[in-house]
N, C-alpha and C. Protein backbone atom coordinates (compact mmCIF):
# COMPACT_ATOMS: atom_id res chain seq x y z
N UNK A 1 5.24 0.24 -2.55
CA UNK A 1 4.61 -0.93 -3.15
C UNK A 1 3.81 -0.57 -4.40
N UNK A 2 3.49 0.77 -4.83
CA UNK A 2 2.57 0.97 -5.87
C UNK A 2 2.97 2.38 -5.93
N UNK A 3 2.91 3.03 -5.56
CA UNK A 3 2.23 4.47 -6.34
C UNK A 3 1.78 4.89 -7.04
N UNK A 4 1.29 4.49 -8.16
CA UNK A 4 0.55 4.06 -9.50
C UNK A 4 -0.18 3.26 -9.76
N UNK A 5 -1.76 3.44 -10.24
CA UNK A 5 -2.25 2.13 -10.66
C UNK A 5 -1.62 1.04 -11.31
N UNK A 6 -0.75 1.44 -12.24
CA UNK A 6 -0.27 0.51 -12.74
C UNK A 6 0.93 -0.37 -12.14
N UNK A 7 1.42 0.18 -11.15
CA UNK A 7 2.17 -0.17 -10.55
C UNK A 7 1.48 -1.12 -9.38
N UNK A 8 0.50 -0.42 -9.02
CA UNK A 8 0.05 -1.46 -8.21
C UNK A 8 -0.42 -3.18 -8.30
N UNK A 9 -0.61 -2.88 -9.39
CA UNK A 9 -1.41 -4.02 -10.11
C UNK A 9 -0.21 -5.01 -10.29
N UNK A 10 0.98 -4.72 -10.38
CA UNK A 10 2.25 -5.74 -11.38
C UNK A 10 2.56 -7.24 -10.58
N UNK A 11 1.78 -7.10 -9.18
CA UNK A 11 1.46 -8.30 -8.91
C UNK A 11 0.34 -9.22 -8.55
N UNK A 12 -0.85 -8.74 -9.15
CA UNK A 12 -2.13 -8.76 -9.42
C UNK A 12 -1.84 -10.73 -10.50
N UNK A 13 -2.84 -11.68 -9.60
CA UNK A 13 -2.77 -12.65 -10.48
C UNK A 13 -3.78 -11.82 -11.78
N UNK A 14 -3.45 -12.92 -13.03
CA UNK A 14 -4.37 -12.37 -14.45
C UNK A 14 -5.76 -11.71 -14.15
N UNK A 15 -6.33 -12.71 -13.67
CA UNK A 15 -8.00 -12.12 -13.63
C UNK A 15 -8.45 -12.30 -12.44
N UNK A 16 -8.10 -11.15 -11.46
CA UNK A 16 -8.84 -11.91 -9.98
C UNK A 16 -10.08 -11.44 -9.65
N UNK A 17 -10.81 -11.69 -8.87
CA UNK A 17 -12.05 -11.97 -8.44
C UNK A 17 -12.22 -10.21 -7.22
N UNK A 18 -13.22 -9.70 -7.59
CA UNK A 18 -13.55 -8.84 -6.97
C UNK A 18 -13.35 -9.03 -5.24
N UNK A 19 -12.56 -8.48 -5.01
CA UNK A 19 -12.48 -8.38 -3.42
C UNK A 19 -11.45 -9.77 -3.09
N UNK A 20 -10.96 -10.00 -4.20
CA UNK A 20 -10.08 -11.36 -3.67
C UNK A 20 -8.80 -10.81 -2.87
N UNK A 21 -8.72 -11.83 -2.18
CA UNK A 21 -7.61 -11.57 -0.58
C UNK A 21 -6.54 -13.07 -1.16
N UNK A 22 -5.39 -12.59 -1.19
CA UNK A 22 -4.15 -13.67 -1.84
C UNK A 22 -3.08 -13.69 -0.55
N UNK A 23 -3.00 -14.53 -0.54
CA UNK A 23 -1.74 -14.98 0.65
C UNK A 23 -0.78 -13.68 -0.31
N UNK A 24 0.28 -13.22 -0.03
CA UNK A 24 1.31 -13.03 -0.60
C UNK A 24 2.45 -13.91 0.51
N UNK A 25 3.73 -14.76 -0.79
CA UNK A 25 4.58 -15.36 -0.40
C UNK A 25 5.57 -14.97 0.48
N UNK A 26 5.59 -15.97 1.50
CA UNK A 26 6.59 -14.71 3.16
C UNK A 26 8.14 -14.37 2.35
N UNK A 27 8.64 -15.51 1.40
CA UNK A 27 10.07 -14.83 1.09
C UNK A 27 10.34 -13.69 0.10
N UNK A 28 9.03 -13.25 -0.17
CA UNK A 28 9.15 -12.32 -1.14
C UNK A 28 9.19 -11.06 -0.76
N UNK A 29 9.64 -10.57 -1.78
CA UNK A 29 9.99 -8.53 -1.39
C UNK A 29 8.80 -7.65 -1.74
N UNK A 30 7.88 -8.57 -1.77
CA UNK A 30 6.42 -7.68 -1.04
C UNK A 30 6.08 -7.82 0.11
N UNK A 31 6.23 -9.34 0.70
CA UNK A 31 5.93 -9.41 2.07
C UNK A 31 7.02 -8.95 3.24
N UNK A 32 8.29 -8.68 2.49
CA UNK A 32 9.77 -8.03 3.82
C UNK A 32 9.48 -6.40 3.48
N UNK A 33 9.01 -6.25 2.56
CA UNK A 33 8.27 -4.51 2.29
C UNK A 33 7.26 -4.42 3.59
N UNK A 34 6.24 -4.97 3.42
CA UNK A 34 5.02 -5.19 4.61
C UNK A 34 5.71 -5.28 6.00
N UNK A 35 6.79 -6.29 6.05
CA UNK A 35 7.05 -6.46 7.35
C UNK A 35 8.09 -5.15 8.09
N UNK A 36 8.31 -4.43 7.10
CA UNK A 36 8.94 -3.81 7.27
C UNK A 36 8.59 -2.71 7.63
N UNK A 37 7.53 -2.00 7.04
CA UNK A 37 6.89 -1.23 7.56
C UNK A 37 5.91 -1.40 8.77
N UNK A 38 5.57 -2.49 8.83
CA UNK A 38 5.23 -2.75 10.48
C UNK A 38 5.97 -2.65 11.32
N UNK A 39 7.22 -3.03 10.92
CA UNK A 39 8.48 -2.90 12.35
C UNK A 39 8.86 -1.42 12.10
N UNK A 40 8.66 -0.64 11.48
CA UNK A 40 9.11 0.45 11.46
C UNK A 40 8.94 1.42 12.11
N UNK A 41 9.08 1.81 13.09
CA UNK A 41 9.85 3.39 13.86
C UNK A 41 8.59 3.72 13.51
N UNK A 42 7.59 4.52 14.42
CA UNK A 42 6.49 5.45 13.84
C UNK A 42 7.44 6.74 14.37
N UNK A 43 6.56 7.71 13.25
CA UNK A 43 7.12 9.02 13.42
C UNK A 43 6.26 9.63 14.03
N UNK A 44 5.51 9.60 14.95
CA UNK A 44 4.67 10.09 15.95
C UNK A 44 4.40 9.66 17.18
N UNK A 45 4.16 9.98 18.15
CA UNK A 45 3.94 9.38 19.28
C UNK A 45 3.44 7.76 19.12
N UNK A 46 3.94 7.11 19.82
CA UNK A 46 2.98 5.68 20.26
C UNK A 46 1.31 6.08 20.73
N UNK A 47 0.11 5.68 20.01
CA UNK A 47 -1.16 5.78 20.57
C UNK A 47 -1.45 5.09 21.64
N UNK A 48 -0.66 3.69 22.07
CA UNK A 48 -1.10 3.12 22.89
C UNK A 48 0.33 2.57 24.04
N UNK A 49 0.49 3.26 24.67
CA UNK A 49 1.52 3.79 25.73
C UNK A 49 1.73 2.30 26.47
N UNK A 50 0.48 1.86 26.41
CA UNK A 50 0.85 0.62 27.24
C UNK A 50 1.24 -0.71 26.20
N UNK A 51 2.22 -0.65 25.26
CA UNK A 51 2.68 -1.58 24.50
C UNK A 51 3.96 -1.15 25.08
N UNK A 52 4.23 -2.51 25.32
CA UNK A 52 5.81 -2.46 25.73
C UNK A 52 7.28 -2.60 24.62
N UNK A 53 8.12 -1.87 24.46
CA UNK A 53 8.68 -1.93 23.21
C UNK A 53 9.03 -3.04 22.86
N UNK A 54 10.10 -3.58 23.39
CA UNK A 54 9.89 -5.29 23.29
C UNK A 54 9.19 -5.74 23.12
N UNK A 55 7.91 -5.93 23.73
CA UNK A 55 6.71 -6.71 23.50
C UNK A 55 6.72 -7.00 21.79
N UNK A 56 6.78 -5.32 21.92
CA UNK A 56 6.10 -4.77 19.79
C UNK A 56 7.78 -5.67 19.25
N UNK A 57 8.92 -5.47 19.71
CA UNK A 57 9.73 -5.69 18.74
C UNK A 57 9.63 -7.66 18.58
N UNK A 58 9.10 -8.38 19.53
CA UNK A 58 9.28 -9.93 19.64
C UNK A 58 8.18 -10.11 18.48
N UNK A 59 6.60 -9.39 18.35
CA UNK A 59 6.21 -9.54 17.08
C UNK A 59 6.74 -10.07 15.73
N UNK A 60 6.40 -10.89 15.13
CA UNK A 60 6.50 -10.98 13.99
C UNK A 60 5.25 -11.40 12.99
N UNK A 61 6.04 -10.81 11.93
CA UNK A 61 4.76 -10.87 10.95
C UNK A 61 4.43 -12.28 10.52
N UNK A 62 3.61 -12.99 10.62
CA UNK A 62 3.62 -14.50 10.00
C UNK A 62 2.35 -14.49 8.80
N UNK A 63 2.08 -13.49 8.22
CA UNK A 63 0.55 -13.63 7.00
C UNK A 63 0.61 -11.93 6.53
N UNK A 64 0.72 -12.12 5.48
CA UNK A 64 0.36 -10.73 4.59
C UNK A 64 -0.15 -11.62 3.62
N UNK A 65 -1.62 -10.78 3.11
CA UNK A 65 -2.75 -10.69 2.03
C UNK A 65 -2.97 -9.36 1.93
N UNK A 66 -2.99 -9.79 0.21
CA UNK A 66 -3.29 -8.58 -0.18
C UNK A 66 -4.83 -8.60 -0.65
N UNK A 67 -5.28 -7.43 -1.16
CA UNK A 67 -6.61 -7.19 -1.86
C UNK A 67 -6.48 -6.75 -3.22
N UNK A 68 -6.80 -8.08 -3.93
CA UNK A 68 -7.10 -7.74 -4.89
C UNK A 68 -8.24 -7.49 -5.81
N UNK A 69 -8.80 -5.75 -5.62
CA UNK A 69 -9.93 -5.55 -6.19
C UNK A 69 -9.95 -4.46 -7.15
N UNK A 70 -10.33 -5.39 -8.28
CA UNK A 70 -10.04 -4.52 -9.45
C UNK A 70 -11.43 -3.41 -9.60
N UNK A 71 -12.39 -3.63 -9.46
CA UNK A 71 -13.22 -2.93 -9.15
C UNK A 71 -13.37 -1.69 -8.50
N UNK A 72 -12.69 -1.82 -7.70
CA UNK A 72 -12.18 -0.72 -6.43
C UNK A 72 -11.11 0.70 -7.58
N UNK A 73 -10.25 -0.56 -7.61
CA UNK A 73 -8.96 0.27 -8.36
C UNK A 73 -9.79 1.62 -9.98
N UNK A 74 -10.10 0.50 -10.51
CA UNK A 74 -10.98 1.01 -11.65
C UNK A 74 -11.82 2.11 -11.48
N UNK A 75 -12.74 1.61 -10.24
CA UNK A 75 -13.99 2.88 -10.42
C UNK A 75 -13.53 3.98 -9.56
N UNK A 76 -12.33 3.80 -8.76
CA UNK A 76 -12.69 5.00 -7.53
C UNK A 76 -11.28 5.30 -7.62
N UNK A 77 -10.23 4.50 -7.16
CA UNK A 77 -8.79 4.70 -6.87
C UNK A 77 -8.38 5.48 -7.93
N UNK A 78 -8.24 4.63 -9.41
CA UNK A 78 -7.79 5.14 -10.33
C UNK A 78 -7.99 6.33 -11.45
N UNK A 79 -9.44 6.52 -11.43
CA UNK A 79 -9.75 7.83 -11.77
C UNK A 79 -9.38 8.86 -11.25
N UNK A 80 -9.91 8.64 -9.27
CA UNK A 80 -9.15 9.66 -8.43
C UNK A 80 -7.58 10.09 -8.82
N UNK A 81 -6.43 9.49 -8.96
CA UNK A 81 -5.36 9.35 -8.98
C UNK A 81 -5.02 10.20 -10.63
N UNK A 82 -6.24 9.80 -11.49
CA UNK A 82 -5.77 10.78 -12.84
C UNK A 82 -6.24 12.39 -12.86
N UNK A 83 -7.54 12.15 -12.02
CA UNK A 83 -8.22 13.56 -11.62
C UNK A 83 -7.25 14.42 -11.38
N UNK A 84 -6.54 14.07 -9.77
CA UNK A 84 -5.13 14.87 -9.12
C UNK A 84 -4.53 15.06 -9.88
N UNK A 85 -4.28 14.48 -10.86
CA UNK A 85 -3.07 14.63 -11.47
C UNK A 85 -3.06 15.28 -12.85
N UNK A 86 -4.01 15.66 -13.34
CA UNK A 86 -5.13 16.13 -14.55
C UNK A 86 -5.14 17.84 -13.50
N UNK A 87 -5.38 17.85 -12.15
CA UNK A 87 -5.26 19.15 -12.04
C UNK A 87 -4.23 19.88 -11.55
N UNK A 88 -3.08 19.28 -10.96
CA UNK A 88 -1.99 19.87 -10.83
C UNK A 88 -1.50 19.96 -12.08
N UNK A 89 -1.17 19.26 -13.17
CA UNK A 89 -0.63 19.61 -14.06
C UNK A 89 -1.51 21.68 -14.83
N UNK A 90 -2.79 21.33 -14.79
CA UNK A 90 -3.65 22.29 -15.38
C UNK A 90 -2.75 23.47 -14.16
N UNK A 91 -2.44 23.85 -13.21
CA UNK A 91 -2.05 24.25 -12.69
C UNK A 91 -0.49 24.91 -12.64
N UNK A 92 0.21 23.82 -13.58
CA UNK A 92 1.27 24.33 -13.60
C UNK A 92 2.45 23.54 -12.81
N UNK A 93 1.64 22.36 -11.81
CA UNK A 93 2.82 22.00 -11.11
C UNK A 93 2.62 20.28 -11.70
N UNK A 94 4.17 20.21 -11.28
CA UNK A 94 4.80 19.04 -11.83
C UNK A 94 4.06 17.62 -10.76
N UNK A 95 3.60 16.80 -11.22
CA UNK A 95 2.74 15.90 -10.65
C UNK A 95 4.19 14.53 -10.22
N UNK A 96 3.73 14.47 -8.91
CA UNK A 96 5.22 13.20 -8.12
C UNK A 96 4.24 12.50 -7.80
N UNK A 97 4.06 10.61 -8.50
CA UNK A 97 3.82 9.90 -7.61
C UNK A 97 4.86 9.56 -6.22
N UNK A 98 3.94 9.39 -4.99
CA UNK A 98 4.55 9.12 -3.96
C UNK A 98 5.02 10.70 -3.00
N UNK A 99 4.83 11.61 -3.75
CA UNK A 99 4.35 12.48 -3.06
C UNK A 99 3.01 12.90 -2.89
N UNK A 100 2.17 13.15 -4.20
CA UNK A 100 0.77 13.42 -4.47
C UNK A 100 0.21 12.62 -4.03
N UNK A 101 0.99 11.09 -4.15
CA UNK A 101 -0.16 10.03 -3.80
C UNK A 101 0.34 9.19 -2.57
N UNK A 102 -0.42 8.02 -1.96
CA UNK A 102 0.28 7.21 -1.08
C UNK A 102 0.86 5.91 -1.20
């Protein structure tokens, strides 16, 4: 969905409001991204043993919001994200969003 500030942002309305929370639209391929990774296979044990698989698979997703906080992104996310990447390069190694980052 992002790996990049800038990437993250490409569905950011124009000017949103610090800490604003946006429906995102259910037919869209941000929200079957979301749902998708909720239905998705964990690659580690189940934490909670007593969910029945079925149970989890009859789930469905009916609401994804996102956060849109530019504030956040700006002061902390996105510096962080040039820092890393400002020192692997100084280092010598080749900088991968989506590996380096999440």
């Amino acid at each position: 969905l992002g790996l990049v500030p800038a990437r993250l942002r490409r569905r950011w309305r124009p000017a949103p409001a610090a800490g604003a929370l946006v429906d995102v639209p259910e037919g869209g391929e941000e929200f079957q991204a979301v749902a998708r990774v909720f239905k998705a296979t964990p690659k580690d044990p189940l934490a909670y043993v007593s969910a029945h698989p079925r149970a989890w698979e009859a789930c469905c997703v009916t609401r994804v919001r996102r956060v849109e906080n530019a504030s956040q992104e700006e002061c902390s996310a996105g510096p962080y994200f040039f820092a890393l990447q400002r020192s692997l390069e100084a280092q010598g190694l080749a900088f991968e969003p989506g590996t380096h980052t999440c």
